[in-house]
C-alpha atoms as a PDB file:
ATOM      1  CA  UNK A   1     -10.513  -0.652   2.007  1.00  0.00           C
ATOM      2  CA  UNK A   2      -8.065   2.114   0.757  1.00  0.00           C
ATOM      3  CA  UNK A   3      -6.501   0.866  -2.447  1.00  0.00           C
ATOM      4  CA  UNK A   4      -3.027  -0.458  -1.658  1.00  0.00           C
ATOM      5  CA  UNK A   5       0.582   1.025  -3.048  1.00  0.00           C
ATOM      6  CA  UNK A   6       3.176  -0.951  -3.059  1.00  0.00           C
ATOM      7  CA  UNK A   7       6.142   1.009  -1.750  1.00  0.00           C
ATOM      8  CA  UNK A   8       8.595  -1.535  -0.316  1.00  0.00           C
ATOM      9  CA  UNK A   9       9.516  -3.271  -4.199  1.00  0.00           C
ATOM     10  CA  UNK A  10      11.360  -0.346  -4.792  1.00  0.00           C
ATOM     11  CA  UNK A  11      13.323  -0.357  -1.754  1.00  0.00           C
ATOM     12  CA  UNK A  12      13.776  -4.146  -1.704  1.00  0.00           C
ATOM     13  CA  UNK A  13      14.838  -5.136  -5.260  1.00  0.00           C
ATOM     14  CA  UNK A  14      18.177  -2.887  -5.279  1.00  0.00           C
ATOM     15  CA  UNK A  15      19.215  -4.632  -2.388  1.00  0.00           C
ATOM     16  CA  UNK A  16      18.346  -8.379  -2.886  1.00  0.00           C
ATOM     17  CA  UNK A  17      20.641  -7.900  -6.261  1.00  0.00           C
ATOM     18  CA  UNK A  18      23.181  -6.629  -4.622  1.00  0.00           C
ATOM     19  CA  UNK A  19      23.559  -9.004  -1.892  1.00  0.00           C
ATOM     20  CA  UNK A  20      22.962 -12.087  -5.176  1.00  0.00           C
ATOM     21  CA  UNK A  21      25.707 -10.383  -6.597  1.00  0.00           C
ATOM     22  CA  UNK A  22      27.615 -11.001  -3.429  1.00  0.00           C
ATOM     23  CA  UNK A  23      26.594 -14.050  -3.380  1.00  0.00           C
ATOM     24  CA  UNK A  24      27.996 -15.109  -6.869  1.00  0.00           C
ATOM     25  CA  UNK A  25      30.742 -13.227  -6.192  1.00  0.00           C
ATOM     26  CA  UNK A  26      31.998 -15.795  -3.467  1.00  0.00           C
ATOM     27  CA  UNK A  27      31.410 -18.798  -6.147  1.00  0.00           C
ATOM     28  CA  UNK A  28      29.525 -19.945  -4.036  1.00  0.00           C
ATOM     29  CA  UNK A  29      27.423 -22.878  -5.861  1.00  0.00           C
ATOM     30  CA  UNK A  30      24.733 -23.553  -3.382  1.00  0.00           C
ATOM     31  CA  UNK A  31      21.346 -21.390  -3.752  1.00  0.00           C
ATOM     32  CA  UNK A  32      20.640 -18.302  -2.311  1.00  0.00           C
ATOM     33  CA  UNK A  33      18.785 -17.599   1.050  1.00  0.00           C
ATOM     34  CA  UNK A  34      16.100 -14.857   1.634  1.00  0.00           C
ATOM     35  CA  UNK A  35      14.503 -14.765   5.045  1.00  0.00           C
ATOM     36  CA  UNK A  36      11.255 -12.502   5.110  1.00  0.00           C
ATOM     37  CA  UNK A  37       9.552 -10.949   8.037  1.00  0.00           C
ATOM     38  CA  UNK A  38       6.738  -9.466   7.369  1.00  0.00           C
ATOM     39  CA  UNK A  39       4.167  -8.353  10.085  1.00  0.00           C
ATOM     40  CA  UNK A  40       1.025  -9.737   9.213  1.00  0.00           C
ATOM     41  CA  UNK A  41      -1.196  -7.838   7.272  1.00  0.00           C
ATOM     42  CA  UNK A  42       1.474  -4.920   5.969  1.00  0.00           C
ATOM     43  CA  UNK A  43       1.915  -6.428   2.273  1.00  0.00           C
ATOM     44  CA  UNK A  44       4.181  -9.363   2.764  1.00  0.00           C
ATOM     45  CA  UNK A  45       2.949 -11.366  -0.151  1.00  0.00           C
ATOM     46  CA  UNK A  46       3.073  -8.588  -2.744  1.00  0.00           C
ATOM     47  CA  UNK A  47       6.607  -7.811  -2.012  1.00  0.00           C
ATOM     48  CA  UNK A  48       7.516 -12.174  -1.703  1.00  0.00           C
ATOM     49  CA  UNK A  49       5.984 -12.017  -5.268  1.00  0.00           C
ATOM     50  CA  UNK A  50       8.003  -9.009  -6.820  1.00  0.00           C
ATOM     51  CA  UNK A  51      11.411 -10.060  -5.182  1.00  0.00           C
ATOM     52  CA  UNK A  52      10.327 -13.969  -7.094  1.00  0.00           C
ATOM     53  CA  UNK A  53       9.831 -12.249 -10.238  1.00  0.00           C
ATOM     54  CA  UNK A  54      12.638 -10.361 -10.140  1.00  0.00           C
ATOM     55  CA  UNK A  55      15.367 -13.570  -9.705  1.00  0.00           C
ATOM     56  CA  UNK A  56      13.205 -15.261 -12.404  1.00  0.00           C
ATOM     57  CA  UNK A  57      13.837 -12.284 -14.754  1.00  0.00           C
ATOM     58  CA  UNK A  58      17.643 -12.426 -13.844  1.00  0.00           C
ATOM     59  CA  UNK A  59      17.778 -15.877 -14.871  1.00  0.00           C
ATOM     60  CA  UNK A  60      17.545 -17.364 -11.085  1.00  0.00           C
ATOM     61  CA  UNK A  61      15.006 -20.140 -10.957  1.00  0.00           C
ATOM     62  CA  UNK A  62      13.371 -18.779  -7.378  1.00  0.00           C
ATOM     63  CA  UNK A  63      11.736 -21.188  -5.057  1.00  0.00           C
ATOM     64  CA  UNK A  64       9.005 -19.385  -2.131  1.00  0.00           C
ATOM     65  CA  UNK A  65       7.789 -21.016   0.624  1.00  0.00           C
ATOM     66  CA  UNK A  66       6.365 -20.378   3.859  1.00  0.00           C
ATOM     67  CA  UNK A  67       6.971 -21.479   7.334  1.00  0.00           C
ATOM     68  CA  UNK A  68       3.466 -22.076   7.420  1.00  0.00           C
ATOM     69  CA  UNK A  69       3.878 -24.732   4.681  1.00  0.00           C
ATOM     70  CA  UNK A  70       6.096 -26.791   7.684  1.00  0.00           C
ATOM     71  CA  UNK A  71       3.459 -26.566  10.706  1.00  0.00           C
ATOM     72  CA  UNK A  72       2.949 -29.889  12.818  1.00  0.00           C
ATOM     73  CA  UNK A  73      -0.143 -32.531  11.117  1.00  0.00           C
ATOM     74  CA  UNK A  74      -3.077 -32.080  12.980  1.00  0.00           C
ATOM     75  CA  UNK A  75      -2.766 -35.130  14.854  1.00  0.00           C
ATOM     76  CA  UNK A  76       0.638 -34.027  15.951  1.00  0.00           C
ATOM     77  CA  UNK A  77      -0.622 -30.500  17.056  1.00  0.00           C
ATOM     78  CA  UNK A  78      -3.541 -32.105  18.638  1.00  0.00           C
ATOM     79  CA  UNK A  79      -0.717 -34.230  20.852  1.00  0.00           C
ATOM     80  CA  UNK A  80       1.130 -31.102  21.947  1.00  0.00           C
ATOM     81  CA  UNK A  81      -1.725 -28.977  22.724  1.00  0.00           C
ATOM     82  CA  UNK A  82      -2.639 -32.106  25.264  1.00  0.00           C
ATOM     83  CA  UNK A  83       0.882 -32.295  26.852  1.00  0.00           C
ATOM     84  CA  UNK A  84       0.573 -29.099  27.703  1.00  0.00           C
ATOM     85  CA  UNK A  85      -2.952 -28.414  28.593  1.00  0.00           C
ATOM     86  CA  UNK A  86      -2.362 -25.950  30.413  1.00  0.00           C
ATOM     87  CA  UNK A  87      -0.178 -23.732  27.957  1.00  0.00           C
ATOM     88  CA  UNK A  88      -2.266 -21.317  26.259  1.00  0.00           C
ATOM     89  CA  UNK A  89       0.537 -20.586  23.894  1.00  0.00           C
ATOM     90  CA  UNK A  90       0.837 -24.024  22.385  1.00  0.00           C
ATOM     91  CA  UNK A  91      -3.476 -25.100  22.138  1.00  0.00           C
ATOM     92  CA  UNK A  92      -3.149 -23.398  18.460  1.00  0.00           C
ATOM     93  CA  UNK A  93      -0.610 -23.840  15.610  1.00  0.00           C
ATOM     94  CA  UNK A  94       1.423 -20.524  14.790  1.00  0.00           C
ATOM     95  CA  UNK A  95       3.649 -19.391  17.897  1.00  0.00           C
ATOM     96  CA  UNK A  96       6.795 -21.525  17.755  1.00  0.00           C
ATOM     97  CA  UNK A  97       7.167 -24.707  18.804  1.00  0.00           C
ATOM     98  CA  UNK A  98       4.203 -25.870  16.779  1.00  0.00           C
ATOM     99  CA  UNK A  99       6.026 -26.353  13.077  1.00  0.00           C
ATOM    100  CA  UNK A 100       8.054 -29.478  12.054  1.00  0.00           C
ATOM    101  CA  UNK A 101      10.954 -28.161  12.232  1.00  0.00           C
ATOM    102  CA  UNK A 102      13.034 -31.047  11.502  1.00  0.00           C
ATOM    103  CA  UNK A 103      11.158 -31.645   8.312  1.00  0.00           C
ATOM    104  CA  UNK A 104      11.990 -27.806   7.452  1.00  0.00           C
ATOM    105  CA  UNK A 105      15.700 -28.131   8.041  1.00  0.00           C
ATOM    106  CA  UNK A 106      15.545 -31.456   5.538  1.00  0.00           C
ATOM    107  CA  UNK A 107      13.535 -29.871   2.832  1.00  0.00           C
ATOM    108  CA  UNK A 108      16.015 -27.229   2.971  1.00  0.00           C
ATOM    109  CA  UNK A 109      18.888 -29.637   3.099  1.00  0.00           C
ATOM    110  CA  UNK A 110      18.075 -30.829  -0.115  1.00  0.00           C
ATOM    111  CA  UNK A 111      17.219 -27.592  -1.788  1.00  0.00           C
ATOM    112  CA  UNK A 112      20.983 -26.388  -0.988  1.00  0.00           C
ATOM    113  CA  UNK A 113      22.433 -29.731  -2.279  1.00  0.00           C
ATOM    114  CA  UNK A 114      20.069 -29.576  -5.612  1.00  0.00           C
ATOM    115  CA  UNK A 115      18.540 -32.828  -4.772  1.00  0.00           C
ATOM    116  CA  UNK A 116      14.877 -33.669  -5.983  1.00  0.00           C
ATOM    117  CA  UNK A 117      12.466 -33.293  -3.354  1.00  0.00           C
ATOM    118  CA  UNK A 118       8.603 -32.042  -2.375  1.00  0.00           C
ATOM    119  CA  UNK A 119       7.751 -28.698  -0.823  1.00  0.00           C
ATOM    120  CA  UNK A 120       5.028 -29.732   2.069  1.00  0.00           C
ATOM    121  CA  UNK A 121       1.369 -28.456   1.701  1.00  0.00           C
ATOM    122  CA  UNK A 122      -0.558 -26.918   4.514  1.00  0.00           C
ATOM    123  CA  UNK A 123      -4.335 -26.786   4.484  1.00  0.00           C
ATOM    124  CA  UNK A 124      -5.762 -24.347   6.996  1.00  0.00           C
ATOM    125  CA  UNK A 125      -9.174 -25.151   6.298  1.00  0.00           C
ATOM    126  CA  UNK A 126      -9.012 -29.140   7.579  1.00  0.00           C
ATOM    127  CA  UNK A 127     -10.631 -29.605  10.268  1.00  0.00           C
ATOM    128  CA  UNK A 128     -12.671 -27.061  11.255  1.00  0.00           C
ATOM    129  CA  UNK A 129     -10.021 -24.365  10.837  1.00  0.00           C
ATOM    130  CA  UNK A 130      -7.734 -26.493  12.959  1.00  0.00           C
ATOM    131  CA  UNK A 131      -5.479 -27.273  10.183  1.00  0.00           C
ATOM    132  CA  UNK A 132      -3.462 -30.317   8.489  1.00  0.00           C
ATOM    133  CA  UNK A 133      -0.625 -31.108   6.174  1.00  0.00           C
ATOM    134  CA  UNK A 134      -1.831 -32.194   3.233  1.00  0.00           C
ATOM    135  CA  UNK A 135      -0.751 -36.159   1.788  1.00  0.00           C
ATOM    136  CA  UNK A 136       2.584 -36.200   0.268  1.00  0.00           C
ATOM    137  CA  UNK A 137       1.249 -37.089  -2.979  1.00  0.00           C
ATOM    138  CA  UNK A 138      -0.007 -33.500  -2.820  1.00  0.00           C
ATOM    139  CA  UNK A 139       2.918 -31.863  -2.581  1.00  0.00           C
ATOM    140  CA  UNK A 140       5.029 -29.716  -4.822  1.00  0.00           C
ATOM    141  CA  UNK A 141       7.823 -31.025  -6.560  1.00  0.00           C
ATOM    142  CA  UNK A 142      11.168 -28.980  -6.427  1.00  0.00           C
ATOM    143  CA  UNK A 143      13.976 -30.274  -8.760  1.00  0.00           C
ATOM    144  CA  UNK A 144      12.575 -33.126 -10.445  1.00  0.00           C
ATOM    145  CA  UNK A 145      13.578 -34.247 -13.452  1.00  0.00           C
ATOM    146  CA  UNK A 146      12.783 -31.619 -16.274  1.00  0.00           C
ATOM    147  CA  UNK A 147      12.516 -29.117 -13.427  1.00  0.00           C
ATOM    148  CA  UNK A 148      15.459 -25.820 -13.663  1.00  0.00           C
ATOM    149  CA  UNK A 149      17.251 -26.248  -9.955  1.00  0.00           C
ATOM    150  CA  UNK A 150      16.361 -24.178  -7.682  1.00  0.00           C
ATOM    151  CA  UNK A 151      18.929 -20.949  -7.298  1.00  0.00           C
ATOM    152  CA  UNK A 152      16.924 -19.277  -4.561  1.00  0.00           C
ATOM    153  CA  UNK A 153      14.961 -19.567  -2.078  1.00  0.00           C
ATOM    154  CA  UNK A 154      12.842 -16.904  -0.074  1.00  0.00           C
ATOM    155  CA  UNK A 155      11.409 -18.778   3.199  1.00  0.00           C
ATOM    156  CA  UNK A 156       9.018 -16.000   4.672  1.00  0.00           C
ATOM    157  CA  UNK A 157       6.701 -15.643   7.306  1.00  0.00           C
ATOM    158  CA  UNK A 158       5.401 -13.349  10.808  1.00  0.00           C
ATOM    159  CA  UNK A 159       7.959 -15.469  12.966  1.00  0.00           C
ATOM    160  CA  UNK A 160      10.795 -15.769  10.458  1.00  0.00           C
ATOM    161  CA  UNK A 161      14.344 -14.284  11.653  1.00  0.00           C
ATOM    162  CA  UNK A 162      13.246 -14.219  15.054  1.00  0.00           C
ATOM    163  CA  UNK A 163      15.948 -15.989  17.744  1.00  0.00           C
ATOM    164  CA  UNK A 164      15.672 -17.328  21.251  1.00  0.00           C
ATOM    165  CA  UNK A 165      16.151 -14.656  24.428  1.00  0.00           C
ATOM    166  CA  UNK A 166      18.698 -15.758  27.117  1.00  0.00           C
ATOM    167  CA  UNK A 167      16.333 -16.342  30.233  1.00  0.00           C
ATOM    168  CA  UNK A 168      17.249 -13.374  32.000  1.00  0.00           C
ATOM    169  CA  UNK A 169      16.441 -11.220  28.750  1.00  0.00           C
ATOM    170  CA  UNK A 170      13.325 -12.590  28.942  1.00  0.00           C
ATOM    171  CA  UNK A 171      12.253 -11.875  32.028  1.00  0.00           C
ATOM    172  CA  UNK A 172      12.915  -8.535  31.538  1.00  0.00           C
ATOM    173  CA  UNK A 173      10.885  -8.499  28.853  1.00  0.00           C
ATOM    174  CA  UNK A 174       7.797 -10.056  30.824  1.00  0.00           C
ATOM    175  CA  UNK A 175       8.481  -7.302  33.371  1.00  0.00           C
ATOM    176  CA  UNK A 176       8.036  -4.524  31.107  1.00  0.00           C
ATOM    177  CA  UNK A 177       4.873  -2.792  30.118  1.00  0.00           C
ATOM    178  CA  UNK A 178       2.877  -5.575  27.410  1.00  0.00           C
ATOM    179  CA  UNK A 179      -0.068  -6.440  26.161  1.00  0.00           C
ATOM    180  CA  UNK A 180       0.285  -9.870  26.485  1.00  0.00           C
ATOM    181  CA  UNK A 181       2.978 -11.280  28.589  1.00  0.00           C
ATOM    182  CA  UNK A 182       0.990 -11.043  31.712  1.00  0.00           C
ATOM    183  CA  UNK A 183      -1.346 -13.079  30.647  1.00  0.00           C
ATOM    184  CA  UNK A 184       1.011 -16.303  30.274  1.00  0.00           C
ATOM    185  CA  UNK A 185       3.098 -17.584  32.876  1.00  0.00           C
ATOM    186  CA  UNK A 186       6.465 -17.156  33.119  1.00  0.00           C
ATOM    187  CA  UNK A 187       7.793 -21.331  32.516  1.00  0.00           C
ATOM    188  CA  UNK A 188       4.944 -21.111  29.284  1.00  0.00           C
ATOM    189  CA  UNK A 189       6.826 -18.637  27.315  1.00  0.00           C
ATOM    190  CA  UNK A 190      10.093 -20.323  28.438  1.00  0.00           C
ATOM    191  CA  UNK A 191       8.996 -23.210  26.824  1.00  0.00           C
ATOM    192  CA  UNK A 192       8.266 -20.871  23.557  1.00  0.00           C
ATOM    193  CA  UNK A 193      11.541 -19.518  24.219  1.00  0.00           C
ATOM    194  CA  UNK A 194      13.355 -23.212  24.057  1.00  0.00           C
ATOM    195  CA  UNK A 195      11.364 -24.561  21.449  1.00  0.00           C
ATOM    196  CA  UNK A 196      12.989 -21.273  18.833  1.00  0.00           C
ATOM    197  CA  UNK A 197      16.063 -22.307  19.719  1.00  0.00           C
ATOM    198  CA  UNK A 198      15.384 -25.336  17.095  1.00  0.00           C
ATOM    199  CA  UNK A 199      14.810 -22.024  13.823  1.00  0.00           C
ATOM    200  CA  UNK A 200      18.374 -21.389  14.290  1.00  0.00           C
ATOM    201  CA  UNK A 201      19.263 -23.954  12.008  1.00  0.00           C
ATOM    202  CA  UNK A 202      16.759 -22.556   9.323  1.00  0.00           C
ATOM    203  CA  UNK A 203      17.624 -18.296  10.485  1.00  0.00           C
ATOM    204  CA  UNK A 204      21.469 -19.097  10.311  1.00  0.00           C
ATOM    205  CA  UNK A 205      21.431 -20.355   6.223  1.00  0.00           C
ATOM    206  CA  UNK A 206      19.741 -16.676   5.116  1.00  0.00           C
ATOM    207  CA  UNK A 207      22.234 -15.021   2.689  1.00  0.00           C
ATOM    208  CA  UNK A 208      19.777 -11.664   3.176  1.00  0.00           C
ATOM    209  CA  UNK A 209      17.121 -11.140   5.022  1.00  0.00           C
ATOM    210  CA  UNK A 210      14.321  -8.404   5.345  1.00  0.00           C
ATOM    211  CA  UNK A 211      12.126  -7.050   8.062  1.00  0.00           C
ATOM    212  CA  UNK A 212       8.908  -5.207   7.594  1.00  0.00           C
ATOM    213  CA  UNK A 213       8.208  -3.821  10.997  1.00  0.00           C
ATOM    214  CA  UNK A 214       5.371  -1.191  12.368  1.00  0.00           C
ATOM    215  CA  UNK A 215       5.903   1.888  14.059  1.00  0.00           C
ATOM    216  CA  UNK A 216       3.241   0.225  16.897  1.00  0.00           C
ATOM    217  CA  UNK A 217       3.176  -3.586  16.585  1.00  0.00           C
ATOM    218  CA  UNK A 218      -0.931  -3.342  17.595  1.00  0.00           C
ATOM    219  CA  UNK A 219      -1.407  -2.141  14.136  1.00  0.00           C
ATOM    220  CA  UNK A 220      -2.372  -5.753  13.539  1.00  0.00           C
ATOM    221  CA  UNK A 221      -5.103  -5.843  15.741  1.00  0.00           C
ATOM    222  CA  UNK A 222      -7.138  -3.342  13.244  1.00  0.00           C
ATOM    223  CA  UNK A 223      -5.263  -4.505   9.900  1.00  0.00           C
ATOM    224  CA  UNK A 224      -6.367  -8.068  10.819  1.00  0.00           C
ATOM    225  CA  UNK A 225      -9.885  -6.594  11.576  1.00  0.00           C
ATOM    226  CA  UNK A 226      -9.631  -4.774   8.267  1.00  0.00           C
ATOM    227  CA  UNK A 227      -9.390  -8.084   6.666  1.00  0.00           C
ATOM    228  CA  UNK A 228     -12.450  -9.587   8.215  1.00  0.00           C
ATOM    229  CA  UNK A 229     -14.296  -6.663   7.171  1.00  0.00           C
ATOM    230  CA  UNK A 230     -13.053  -6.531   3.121  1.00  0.00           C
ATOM    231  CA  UNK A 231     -14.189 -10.286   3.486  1.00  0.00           C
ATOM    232  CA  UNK A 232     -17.815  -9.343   4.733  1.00  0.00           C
ATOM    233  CA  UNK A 233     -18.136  -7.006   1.859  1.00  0.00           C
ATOM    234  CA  UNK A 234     -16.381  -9.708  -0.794  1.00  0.00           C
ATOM    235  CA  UNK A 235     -18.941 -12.351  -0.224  1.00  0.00           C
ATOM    236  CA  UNK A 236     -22.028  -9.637   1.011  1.00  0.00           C
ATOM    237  CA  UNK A 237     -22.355 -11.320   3.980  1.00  0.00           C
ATOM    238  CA  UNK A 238     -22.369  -9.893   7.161  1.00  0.00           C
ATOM    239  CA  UNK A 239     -22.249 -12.538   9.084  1.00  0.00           C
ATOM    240  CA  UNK A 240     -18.993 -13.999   7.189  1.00  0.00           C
ATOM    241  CA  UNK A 241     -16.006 -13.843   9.058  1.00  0.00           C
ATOM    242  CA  UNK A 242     -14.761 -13.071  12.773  1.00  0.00           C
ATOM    243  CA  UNK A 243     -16.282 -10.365  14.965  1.00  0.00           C
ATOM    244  CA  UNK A 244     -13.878  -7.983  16.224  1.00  0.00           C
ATOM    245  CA  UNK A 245     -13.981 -10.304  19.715  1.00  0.00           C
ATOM    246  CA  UNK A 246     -13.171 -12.919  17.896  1.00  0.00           C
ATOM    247  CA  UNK A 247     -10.303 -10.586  16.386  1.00  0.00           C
ATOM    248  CA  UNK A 248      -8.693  -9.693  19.532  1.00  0.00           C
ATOM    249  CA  UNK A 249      -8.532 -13.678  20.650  1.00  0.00           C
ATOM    250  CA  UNK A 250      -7.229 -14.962  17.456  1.00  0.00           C
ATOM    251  CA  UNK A 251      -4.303 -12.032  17.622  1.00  0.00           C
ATOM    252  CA  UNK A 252      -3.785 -12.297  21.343  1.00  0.00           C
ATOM    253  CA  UNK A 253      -2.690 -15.649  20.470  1.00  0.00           C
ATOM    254  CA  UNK A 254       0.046 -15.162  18.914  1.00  0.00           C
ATOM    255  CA  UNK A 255       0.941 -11.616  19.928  1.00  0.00           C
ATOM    256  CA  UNK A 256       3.230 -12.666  22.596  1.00  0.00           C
ATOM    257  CA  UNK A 257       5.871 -13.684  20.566  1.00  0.00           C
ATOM    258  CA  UNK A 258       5.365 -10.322  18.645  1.00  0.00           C
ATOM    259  CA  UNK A 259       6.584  -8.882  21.908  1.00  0.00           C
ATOM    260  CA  UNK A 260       9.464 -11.243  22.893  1.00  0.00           C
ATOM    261  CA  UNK A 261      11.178 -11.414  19.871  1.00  0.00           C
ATOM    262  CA  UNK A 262      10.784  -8.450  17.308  1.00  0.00           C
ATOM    263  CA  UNK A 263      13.095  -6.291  19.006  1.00  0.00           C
ATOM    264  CA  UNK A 264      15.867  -9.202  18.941  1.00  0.00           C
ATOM    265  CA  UNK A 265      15.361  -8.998  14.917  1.00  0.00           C
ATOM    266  CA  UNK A 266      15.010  -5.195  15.057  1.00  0.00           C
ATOM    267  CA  UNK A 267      18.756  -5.285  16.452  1.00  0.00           C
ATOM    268  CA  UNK A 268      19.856  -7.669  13.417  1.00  0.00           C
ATOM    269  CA  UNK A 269      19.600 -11.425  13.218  1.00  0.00           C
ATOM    270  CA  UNK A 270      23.092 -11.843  11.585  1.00  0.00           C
ATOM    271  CA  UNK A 271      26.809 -11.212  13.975  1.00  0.00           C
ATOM    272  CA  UNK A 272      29.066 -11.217  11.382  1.00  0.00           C
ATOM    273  CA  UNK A 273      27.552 -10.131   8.145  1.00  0.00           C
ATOM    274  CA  UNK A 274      26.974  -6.314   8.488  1.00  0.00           C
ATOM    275  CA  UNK A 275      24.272  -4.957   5.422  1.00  0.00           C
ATOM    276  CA  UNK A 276      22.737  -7.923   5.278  1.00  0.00           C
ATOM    277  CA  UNK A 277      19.476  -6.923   6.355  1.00  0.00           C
ATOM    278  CA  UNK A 278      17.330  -4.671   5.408  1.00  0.00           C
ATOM    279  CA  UNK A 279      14.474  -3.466   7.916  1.00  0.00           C
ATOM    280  CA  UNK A 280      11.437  -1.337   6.346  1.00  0.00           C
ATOM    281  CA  UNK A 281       9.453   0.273   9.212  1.00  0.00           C
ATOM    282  CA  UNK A 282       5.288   1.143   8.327  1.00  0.00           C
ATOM    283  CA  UNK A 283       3.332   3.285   9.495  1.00  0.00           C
ATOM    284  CA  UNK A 284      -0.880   2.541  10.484  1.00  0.00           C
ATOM    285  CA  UNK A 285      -1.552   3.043   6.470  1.00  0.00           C
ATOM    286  CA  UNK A 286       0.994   0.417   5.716  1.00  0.00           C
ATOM    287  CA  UNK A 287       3.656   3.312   3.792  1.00  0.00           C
ATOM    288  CA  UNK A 288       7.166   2.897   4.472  1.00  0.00           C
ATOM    289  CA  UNK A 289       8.051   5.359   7.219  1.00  0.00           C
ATOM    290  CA  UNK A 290      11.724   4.208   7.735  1.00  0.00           C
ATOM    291  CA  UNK A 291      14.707   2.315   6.164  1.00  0.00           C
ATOM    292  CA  UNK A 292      17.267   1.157   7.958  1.00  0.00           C
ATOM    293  CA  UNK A 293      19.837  -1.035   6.728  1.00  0.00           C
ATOM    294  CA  UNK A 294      21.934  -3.335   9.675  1.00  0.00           C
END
């Protein structure tokens, strides 16, 4: 793979501080929000990691976590994938729909009141690549005793930020040129639809938020392929992870909501707090190509 440069630190850190500045600036005592879309595969947790380091050096004890940490157990998935059989969409974890939210919104709730509490841990390997929440003995503590409060949080993820469509907004969307709508019915990705309606509560706390978007959104397809192929060389197998088949399947699944909701957080997640976001658009060799802030 070509060696990686991170340009998106540079362009990031001026304006988290600005917009903690803000923040502290309103007294405001409750931590700070970051909300993080990052399109899989474009350097997501190298900039999560630099923005964390850089509240820790200004004194801001920084909490990360992912949505993924909140997906459904695996018994619960395996319950919703058999009420709706038939719903391609939901026989996975990852599109929404398929995360606790309610547990999410809780965890949260405590961060922002400084109460002690445990960050949930998600094991993608269980079962078979299935997937399960790990015991609560196994999660991570957040303000225990002896433990700095948390000051920040940065809650990232490929799904963060986006918001629900109204229904006919949607089926515009369906009707339009895709890769992938087609291939669902229209009441499945209503269903999708309805289910984000519940991320409000977690999209609607973000003090900042920032987007890094492609110039082509099926520049996963061959960064995710990319990945299986660095992997074959890691462990010299070439047998070790999936084929490019397998690549377009596991993609496919979650595509769709790639294409119903990005351009929702492309037009800016917040109504009433203009520069809050920051979007960061890449090109196919993962360089920042535009900045726009909204």
């Amino acid at each position: 793979m070509a060696s990686f440069i991170d340009d998106k630190t540079p362009l990031c850190i001026p304006f988290i501080l600005e917009r903690l500045r803000l923040h502290q600036a309103r007294s405001d005592s409750r931590p700070f929000v970051v909300g993080l879309n990052g399109i899989q595969g474009a350097g997501k947790t190298t900039l999560v990691r630099a923005l964390s380091q850089t509240l820790e050096s200004h004194d801001i004890p920084t909490l990360v976590c992912s949505i993924d940490d909140f997906y459904l157990t695996h018994e619960d998935q395996v319950a919703l994938a058999q009420a709706h059989a038939d719903n391609a969409l939901l026989q996975h974890r990852g599109e929404p729909g398929t995360h606790d939210v309610p547990l999410a919104v809780r965890f949260i709730d405590d961060v922002m009141n400084r109460r002690p509490t445990k960050l949930p841990q998600y094991d993608k390997a269980a079962f078979g690549g299935q997937g399960d929440r790990l015991p609560e003995s196994q999660w991570k503590p957040v303000n225990q005793p002896g433990q700095p409060l948390v000051q920040a949080v940065i809650l990232e993820g490929w799904s963060v930020g986006f918001r629900p469509l109204a229904t006919d907004a949607l089926a515009a969307r369906r009707e339009a040129p895709s890769r992938t709508l087609n291939k669902h019915p229209p009441e499945h990705l209503l269903l999708i639809n309805d289910k984000l309606r519940q991320y409000d509560a977690l999209t609607d706390l973000f003090d900042a938020f920032i987007h890094i978007d492609a110039q082509d959104l099926e520049y996963v397809y061959g960064w995710r392929q990319q990945q299986e192929e660095h992997l074959r060389i890691e462990k010299g197998d070439p047998n070790a992870g999936m084929t490019p088949d397998q690549v377009v399947h596991f993609v496919d699944g979650y595509f769709p909501a790639y294409e119903l909701f990005t351009d929702g957080v492309r037009q800016g997640i917040f109504k009433d707090r203009p520069g809050a976001q920051l979007r960061m658009v890449v090109g196919q060799d993962r360089k920042v190509k535009q900045v726009v802030r909204i």
